[in-house]
Protein backbone atom coordinates (compact mmCIF):
# COMPACT_ATOMS: atom_id res chain seq x y z
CA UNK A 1 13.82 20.19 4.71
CA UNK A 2 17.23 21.67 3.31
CA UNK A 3 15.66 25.54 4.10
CA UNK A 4 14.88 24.52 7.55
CA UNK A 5 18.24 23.04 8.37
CA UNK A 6 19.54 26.30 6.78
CA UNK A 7 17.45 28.72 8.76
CA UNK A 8 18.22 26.81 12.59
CA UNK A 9 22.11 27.00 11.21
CA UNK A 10 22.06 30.59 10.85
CA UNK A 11 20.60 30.93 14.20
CA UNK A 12 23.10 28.57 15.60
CA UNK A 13 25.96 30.28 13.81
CA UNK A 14 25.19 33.57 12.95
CA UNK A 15 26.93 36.36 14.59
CA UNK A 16 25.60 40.40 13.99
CA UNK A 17 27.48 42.09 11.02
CA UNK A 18 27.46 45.14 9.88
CA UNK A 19 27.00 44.07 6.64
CA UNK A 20 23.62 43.29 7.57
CA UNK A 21 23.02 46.69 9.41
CA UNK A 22 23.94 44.90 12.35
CA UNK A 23 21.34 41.89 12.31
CA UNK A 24 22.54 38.40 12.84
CA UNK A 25 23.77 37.16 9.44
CA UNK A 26 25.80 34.64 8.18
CA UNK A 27 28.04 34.21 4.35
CA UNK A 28 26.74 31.58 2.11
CA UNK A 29 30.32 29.77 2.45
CA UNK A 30 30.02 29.55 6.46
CA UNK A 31 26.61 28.44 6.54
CA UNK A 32 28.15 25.30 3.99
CA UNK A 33 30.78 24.52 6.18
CA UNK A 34 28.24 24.44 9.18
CA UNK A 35 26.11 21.77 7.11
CA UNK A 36 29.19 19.76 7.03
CA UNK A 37 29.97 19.97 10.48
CA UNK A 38 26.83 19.76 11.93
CA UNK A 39 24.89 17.76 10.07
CA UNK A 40 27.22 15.68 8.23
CA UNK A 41 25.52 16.92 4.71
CA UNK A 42 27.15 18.41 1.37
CA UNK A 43 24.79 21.85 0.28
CA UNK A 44 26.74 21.18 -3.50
CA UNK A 45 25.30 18.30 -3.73
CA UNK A 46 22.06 18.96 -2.97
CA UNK A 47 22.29 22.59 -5.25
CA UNK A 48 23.47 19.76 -8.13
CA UNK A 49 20.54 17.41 -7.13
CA UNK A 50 18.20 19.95 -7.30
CA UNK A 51 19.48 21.12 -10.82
CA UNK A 52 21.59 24.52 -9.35
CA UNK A 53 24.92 24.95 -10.35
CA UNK A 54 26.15 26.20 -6.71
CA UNK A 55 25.06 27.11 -3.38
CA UNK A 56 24.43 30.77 -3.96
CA UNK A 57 22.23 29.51 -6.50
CA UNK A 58 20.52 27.27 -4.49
CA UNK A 59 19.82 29.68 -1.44
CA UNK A 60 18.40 32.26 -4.03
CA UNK A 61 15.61 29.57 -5.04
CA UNK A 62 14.91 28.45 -0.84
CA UNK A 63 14.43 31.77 0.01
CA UNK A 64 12.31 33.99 -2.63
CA UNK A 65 10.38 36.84 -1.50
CA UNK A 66 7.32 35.00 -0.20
CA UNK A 67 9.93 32.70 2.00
CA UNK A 68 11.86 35.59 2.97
CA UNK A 69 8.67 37.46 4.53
CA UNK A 70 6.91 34.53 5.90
CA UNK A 71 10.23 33.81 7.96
CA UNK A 72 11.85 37.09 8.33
CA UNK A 73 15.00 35.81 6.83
CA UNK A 74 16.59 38.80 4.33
CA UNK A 75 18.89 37.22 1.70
CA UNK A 76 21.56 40.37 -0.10
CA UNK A 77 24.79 40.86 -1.52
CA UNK A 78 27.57 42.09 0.93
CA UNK A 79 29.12 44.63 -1.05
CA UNK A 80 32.72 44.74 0.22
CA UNK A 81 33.45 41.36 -0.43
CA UNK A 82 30.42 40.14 -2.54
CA UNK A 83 29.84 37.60 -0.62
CA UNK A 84 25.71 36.01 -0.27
CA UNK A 85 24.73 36.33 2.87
CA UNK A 86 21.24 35.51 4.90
CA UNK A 87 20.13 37.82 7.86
CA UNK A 88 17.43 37.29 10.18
CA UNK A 89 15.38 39.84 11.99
CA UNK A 90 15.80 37.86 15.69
CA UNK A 91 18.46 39.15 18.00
CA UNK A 92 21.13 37.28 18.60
CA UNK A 93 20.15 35.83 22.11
CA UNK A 94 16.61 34.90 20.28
CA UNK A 95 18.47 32.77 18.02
CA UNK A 96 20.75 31.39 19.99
CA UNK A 97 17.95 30.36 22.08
CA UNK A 98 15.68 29.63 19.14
CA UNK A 99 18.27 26.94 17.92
CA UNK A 100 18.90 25.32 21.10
CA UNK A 101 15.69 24.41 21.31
CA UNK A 102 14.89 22.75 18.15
CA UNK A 103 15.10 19.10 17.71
CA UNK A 104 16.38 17.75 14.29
CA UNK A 105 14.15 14.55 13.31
CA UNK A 106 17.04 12.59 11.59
CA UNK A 107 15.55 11.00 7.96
CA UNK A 108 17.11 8.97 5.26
CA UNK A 109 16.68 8.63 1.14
CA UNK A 110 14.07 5.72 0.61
CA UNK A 111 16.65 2.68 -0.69
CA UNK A 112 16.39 -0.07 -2.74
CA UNK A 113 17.57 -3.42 -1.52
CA UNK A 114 20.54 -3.04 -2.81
CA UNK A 115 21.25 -0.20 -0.53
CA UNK A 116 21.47 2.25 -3.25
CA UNK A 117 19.20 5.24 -2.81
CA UNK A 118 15.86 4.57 -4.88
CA UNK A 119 16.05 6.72 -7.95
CA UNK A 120 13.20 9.54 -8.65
CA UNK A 121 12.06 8.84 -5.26
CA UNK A 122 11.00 12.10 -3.20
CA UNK A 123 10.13 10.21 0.15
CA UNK A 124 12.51 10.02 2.93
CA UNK A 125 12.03 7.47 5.68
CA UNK A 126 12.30 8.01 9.22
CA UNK A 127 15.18 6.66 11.44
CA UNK A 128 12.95 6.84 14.49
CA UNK A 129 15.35 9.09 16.30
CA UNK A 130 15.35 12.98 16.87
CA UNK A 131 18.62 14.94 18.18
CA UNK A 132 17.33 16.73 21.42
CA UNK A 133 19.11 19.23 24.01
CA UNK A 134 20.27 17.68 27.00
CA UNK A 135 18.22 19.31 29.80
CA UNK A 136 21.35 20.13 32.14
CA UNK A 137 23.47 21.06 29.13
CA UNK A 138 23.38 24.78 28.98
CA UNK A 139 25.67 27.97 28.28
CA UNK A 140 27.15 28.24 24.24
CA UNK A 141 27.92 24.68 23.52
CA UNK A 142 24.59 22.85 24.70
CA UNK A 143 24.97 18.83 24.31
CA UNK A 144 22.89 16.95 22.67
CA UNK A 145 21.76 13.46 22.61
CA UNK A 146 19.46 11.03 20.30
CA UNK A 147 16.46 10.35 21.83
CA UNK A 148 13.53 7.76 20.34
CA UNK A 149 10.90 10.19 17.99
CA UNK A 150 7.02 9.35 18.87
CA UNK A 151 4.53 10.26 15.78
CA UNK A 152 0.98 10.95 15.92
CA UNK A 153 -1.71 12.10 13.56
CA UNK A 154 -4.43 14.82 14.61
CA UNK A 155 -7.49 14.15 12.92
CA UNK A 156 -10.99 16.17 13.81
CA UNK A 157 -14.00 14.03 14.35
CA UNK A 158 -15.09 14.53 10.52
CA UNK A 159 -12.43 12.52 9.55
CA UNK A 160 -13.16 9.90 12.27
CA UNK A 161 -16.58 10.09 11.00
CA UNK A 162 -15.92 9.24 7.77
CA UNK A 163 -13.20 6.76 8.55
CA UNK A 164 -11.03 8.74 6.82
CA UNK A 165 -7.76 6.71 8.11
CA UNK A 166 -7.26 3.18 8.29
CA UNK A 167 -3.95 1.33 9.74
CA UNK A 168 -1.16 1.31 6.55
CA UNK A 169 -2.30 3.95 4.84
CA UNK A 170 0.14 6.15 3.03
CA UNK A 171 -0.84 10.11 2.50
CA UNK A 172 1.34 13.12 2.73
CA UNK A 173 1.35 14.97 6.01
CA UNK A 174 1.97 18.31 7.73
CA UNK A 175 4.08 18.97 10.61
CA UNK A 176 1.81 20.13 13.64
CA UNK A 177 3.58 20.72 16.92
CA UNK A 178 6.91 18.86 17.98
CA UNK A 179 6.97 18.65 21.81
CA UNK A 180 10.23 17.79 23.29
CA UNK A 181 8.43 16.09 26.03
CA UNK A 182 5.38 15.48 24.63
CA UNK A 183 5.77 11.66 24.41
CA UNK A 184 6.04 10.75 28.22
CA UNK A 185 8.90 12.41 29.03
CA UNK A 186 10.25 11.89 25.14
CA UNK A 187 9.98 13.83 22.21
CA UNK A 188 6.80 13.73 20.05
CA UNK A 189 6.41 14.92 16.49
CA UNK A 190 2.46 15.80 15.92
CA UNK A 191 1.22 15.87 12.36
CA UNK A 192 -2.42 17.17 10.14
CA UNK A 193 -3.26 15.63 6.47
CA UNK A 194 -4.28 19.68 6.44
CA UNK A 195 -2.15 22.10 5.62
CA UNK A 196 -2.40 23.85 9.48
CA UNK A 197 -1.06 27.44 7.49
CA UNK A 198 -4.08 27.58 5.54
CA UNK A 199 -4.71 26.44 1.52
CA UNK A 200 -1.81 28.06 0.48
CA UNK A 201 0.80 27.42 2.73
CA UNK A 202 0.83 31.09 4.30
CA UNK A 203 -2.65 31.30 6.34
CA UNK A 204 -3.40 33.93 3.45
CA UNK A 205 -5.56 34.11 0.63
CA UNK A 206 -4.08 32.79 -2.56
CA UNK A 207 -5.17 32.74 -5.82
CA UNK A 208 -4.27 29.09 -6.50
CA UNK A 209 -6.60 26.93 -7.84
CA UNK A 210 -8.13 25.08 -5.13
CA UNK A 211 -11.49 24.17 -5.28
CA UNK A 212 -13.28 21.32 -2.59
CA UNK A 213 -16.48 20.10 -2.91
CA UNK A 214 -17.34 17.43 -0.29
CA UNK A 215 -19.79 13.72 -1.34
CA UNK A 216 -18.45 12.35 2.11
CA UNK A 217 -21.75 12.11 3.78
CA UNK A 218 -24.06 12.48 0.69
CA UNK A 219 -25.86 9.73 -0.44
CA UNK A 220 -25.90 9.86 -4.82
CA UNK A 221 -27.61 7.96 -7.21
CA UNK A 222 -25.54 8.05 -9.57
CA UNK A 223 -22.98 5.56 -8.40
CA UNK A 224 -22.27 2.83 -11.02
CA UNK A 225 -19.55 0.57 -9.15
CA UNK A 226 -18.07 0.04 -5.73
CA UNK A 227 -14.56 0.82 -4.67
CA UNK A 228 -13.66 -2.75 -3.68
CA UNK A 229 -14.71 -3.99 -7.39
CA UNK A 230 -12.35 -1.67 -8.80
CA UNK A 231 -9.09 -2.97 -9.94
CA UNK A 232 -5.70 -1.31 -11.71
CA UNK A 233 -6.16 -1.74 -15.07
CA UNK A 234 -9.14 -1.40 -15.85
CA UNK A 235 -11.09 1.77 -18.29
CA UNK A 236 -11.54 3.72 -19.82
CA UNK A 237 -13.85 5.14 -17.81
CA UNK A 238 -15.90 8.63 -18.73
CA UNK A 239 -14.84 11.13 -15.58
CA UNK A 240 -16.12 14.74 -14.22
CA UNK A 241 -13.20 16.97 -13.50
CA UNK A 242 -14.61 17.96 -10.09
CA UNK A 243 -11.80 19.67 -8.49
CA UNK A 244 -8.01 20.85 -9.91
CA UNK A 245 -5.55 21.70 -7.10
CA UNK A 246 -2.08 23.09 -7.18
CA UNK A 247 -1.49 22.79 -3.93
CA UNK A 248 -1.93 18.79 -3.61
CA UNK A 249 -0.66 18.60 -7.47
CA UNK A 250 -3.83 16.56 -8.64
CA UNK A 251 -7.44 17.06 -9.90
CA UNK A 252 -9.80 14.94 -8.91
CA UNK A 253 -12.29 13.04 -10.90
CA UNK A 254 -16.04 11.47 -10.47
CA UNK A 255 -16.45 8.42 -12.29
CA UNK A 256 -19.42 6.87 -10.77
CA UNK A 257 -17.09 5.57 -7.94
CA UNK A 258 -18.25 4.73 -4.28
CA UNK A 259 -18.21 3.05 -1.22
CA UNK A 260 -20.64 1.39 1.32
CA UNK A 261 -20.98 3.52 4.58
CA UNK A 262 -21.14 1.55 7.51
CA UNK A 263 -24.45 0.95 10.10
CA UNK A 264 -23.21 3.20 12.67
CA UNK A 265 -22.67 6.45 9.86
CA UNK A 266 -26.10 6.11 8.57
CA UNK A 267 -25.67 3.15 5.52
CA UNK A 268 -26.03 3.82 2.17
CA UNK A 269 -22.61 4.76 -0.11
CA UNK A 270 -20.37 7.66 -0.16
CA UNK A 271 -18.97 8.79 -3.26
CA UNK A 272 -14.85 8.36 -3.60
CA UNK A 273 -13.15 10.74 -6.44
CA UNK A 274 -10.29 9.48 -8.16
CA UNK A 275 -7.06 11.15 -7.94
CA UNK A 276 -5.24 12.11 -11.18
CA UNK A 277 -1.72 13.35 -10.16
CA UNK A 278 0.05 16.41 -12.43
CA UNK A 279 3.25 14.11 -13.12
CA UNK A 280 1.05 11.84 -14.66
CA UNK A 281 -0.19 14.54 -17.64
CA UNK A 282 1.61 16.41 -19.86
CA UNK A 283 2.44 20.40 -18.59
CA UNK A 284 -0.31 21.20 -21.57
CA UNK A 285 -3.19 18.50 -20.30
CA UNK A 286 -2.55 19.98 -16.94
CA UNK A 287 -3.29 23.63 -18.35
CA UNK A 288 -6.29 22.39 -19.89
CA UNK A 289 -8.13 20.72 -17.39
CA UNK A 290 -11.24 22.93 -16.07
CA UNK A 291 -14.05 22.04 -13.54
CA UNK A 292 -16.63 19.85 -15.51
CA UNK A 293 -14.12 18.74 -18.12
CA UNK A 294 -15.68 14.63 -19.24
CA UNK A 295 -11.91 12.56 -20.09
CA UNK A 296 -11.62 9.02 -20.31
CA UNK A 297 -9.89 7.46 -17.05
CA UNK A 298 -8.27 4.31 -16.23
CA UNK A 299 -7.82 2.84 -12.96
CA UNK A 300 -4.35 3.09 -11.92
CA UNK A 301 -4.42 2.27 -7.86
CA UNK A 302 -6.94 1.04 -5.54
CA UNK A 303 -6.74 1.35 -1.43
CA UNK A 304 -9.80 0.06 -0.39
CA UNK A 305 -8.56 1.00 3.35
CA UNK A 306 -8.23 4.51 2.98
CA UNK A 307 -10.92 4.69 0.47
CA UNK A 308 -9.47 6.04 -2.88
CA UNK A 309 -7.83 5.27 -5.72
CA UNK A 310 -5.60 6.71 -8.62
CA UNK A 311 -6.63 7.62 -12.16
CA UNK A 312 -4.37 7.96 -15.00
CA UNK A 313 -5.21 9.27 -18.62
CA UNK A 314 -2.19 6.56 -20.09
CA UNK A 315 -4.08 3.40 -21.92
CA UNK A 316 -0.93 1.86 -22.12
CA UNK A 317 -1.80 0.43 -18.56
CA UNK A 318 -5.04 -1.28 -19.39
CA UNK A 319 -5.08 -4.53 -18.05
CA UNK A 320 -1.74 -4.14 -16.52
CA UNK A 321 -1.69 -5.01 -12.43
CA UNK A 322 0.03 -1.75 -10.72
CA UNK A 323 2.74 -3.99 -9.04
CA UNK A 324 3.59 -4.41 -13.10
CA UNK A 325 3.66 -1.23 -13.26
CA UNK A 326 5.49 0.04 -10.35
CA UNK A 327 8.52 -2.58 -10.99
CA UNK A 328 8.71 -1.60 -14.69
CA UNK A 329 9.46 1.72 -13.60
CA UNK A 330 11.60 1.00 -11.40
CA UNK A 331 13.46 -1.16 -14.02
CA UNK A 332 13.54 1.83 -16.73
CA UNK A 333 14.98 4.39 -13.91
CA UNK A 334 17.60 1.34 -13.03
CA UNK A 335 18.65 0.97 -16.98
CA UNK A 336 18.96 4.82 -17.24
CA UNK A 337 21.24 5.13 -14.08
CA UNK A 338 23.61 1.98 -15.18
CA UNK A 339 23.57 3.71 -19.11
CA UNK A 340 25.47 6.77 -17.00
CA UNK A 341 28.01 4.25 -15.65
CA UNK A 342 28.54 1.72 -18.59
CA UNK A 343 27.08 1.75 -21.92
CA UNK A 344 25.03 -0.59 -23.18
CA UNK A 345 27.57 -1.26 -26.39
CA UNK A 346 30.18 -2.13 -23.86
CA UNK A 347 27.85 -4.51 -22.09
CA UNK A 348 27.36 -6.57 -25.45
CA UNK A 349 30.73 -6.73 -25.83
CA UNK A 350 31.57 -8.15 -22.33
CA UNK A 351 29.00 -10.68 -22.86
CA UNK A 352 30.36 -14.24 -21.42
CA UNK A 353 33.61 -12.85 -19.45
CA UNK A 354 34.05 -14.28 -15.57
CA UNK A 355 34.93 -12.25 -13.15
CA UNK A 356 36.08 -12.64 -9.40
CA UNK A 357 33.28 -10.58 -7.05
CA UNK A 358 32.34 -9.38 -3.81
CA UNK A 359 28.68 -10.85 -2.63
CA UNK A 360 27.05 -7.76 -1.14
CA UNK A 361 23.39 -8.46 0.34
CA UNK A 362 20.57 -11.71 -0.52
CA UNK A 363 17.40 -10.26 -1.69
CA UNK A 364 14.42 -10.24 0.68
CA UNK A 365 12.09 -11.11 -2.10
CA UNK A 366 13.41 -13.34 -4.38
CA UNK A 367 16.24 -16.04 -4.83
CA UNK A 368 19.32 -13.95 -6.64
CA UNK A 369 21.87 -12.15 -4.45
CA UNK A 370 23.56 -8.91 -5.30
CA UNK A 371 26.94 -9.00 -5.96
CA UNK A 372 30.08 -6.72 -7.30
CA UNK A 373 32.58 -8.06 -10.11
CA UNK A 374 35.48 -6.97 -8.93
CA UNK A 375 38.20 -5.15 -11.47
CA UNK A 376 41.03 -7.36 -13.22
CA UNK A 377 39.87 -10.67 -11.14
CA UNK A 378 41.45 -8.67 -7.71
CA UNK A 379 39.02 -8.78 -5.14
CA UNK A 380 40.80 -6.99 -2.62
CA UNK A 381 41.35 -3.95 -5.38
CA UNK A 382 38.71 -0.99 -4.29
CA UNK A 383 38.50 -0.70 -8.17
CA UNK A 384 35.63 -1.80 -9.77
CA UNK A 385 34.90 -2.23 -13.80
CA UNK A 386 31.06 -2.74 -13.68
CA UNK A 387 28.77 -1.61 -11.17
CA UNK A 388 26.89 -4.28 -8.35
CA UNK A 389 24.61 -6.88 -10.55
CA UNK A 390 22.17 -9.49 -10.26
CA UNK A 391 23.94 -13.11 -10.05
CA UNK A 392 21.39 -16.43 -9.54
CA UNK A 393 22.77 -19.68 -10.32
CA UNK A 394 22.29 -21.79 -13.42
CA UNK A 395 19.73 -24.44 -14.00
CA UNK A 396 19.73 -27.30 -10.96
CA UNK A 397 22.91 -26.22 -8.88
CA UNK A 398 22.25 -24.34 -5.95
CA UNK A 399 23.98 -22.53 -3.17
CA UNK A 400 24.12 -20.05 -0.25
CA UNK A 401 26.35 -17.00 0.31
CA UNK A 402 26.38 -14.24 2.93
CA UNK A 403 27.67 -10.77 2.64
CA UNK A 404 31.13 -10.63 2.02
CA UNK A 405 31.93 -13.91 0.20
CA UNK A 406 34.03 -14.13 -2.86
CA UNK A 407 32.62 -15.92 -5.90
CA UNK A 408 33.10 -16.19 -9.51
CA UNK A 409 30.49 -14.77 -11.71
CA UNK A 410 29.96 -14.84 -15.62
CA UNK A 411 28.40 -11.98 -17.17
CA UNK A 412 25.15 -12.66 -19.33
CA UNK A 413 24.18 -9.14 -19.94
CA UNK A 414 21.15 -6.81 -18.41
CA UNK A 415 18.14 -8.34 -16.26
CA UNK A 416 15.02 -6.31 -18.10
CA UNK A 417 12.90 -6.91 -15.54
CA UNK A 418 15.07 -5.36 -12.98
CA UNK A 419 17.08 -2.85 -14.89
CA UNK A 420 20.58 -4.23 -13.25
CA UNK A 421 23.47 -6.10 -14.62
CA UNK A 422 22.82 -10.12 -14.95
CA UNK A 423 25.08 -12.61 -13.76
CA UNK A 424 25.26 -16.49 -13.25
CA UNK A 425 26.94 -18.02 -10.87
CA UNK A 426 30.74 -20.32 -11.88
């Protein structure tokens, strides 16, 4: 997404340099200040999210070699100045016209309730707007406007075959086509569960390992239990290694799993291969694994809609229902974050102090609100000592707040099941 933004900036901004042997081109520090301005982002930041240590940095990892040739974008040290600067092989009118006609689909981090951005987490959601061109805005500063984003999925008749989709499932997806127009009159974003580049990303060969083998609409004997009997937790169960991909960062595994067909595909069962994702397995298991390789499995995740499920090598989940799961890890990623901002010793030793706070949102799913102890017992100080915590109110007494509110809080120490800071109610 950030190389993207950074390649339609350049052909927004960039002017021809000689630098560049006259091609459009633009310095590493301009193209930052464009981000700012036009997009209201920080490129630090996301160098320092992304583990660089500055933008030059940053830009040298977006565009390697393979990016640079796929996109024609040239990336070189101006040697006058030594300034970093990207080039691209369009003229400047192709550019200019390039950029004014591409709409920027406007996404956000995925956020806890909170409103904190959700730690680890490398999905964005969708505002449901896009930034489009005005039609009758033309000439060097086009206007723009926010316009509502349609979505749709292109799927082949295979996969409408084999009901491949069901409503609410979640899978990774392509971008298509994006048609400024294409949604009556609005613009619509079309997208493929296949990579529409090819395997690899390029629409070359690669020499990734990628290897597909298809039980869709083959009947086998040697299913031993149905999909929709399956549950997280349970295994071990002995697998097949029947497929290891880089490219969707999983091999997939046949333990005797399927799933009934229905009258109008023929009947019978279909088999269904368990996904076992990289990030799950140590960087030596994932070396390892070959084609026909037998491991012991457990059941991680079932979606009986979409017709798969999720395989993990860990034991420690036996038994364990993946919500379980899911929330303890959330919990763990909360208690390393608030670690960074106060330590655990100091915690202990606040145990029991009131405070005057700040009531900042209700849950949605349970009965405690969130709510920020404000520094020195000042509420209207922007100064806070601890970060925003869990409050819920002691044994029979009860209460309701909205947003806003002041209240007095005591401090009892951390919620483990949530990862936060624990309050009660005064």
């Amino acid at each position: 997404m950030v190389r993207f933004n950074i390649m339609n900036l350049l052909n927004m901004i960039g002017e021809e340099s000689p630098a560049a042997g006259g091609s459009v081109a633009a310095t590493a520090g301009k193209l930052g200040r464009a981000y700012k301005q036009k997009l209201n982002g920080n490129l630090l930041k996301h160098a320092v999210a992304l583990g660089h240590d500055s933008v030059e940095s940053l830009l040298q990892s977006l565009f390697n070699d393979k990016i640079q040739a796929e996109y024609g974008i040239q990336i070189f040290v101006e040697p006058q100045h030594g300034n970093l600067m990207l080039s691209t092989t369009l003229t400047r009118s192709q550019a200019r016209k390039f950029s004014s006609e591409v709409g920027m689909v406007e996404f956000r981090p995925e956020l806890e309730e909170d409103g904190h951005a959700l730690e680890g987490s490398q999905k964005m959601i969708h505002t449901g707007l896009a930034r489009v061109r005005i039609p009758s805005s033309v000439g060097k500063m086009p206007k723009f406007t926010q316009e509502s984003l349609g979505a749709a999925l292109r799927v082949s008749p295979y996969d409408e075959a084999a009901e491949r989709y069901q409503e609410s499932d979640e899978f990774n997806a392509f971008v298509y086509t994006y048609d400024v127009l294409g949604d009556n009159e609005s613009p619509l974003l079309v997208l493929t569960a296949d990579d529409p580049r090819g395997k690899s990303g390029t629409g070359t060969s690669s020499t990734r390992r990628r290897i597909k083998r298809s039980f869709d609409f083959v009947d086998d004997g040697s299913i031993e239990r149905e999909l929709n009997s399956l549950r997280a937790g349970e295994g071990p169960y002995q697998a097949t290694v029947v497929a290891v991909s880089d490219h969707s960062s999983a091999a997939f595994v046949d333990c005797g799993v399927g799933r009934k067909k229905g009258k109008k595909f023929g009947g019978g069962m279909s088999k269904v291969l368990g996904m076992l994702r990289f990030e799950d397995l140590a960087s030596t298991e994932v070396d390892e694994l070959k084609l026909g390789d037998k491991i012991p499995v457990y059941i991680k995740g079932v979606s009986p809609q979409s017709g798969r499920f999720m395989a993990t090598l860990d034991s420690s989940i036996k038994d364990r229902k993946l919500i379980d799961l899911k929330r303890e890890k959330q919990a763990d990623k909360k208690k390393e974050r608030l670690s960074k901002q106060v330590s655990e010793e100091e915690i202990r030793s606040l145990i029991g102090h009131e405070y005057e706070g700040v009531v900042k949102a209700k849950s949605k799913t349970g009965d405690w609100y969130y709510v920020q102890p404000c520094a020195e017992g000042n509420v209207e100080r922007d100064v806070h000592s601890l970060p925003v915590g869990i409050a819920n109110f002691s044994g029979e007494s009860d209460g309701s707040y909205e947003a806003g509110d002041q209240v007095m809080i005591r401090l009892d120490g951390i919620d483990e099941t949530r990862g936060q800071l624990a309050f009660t109610f005064l």
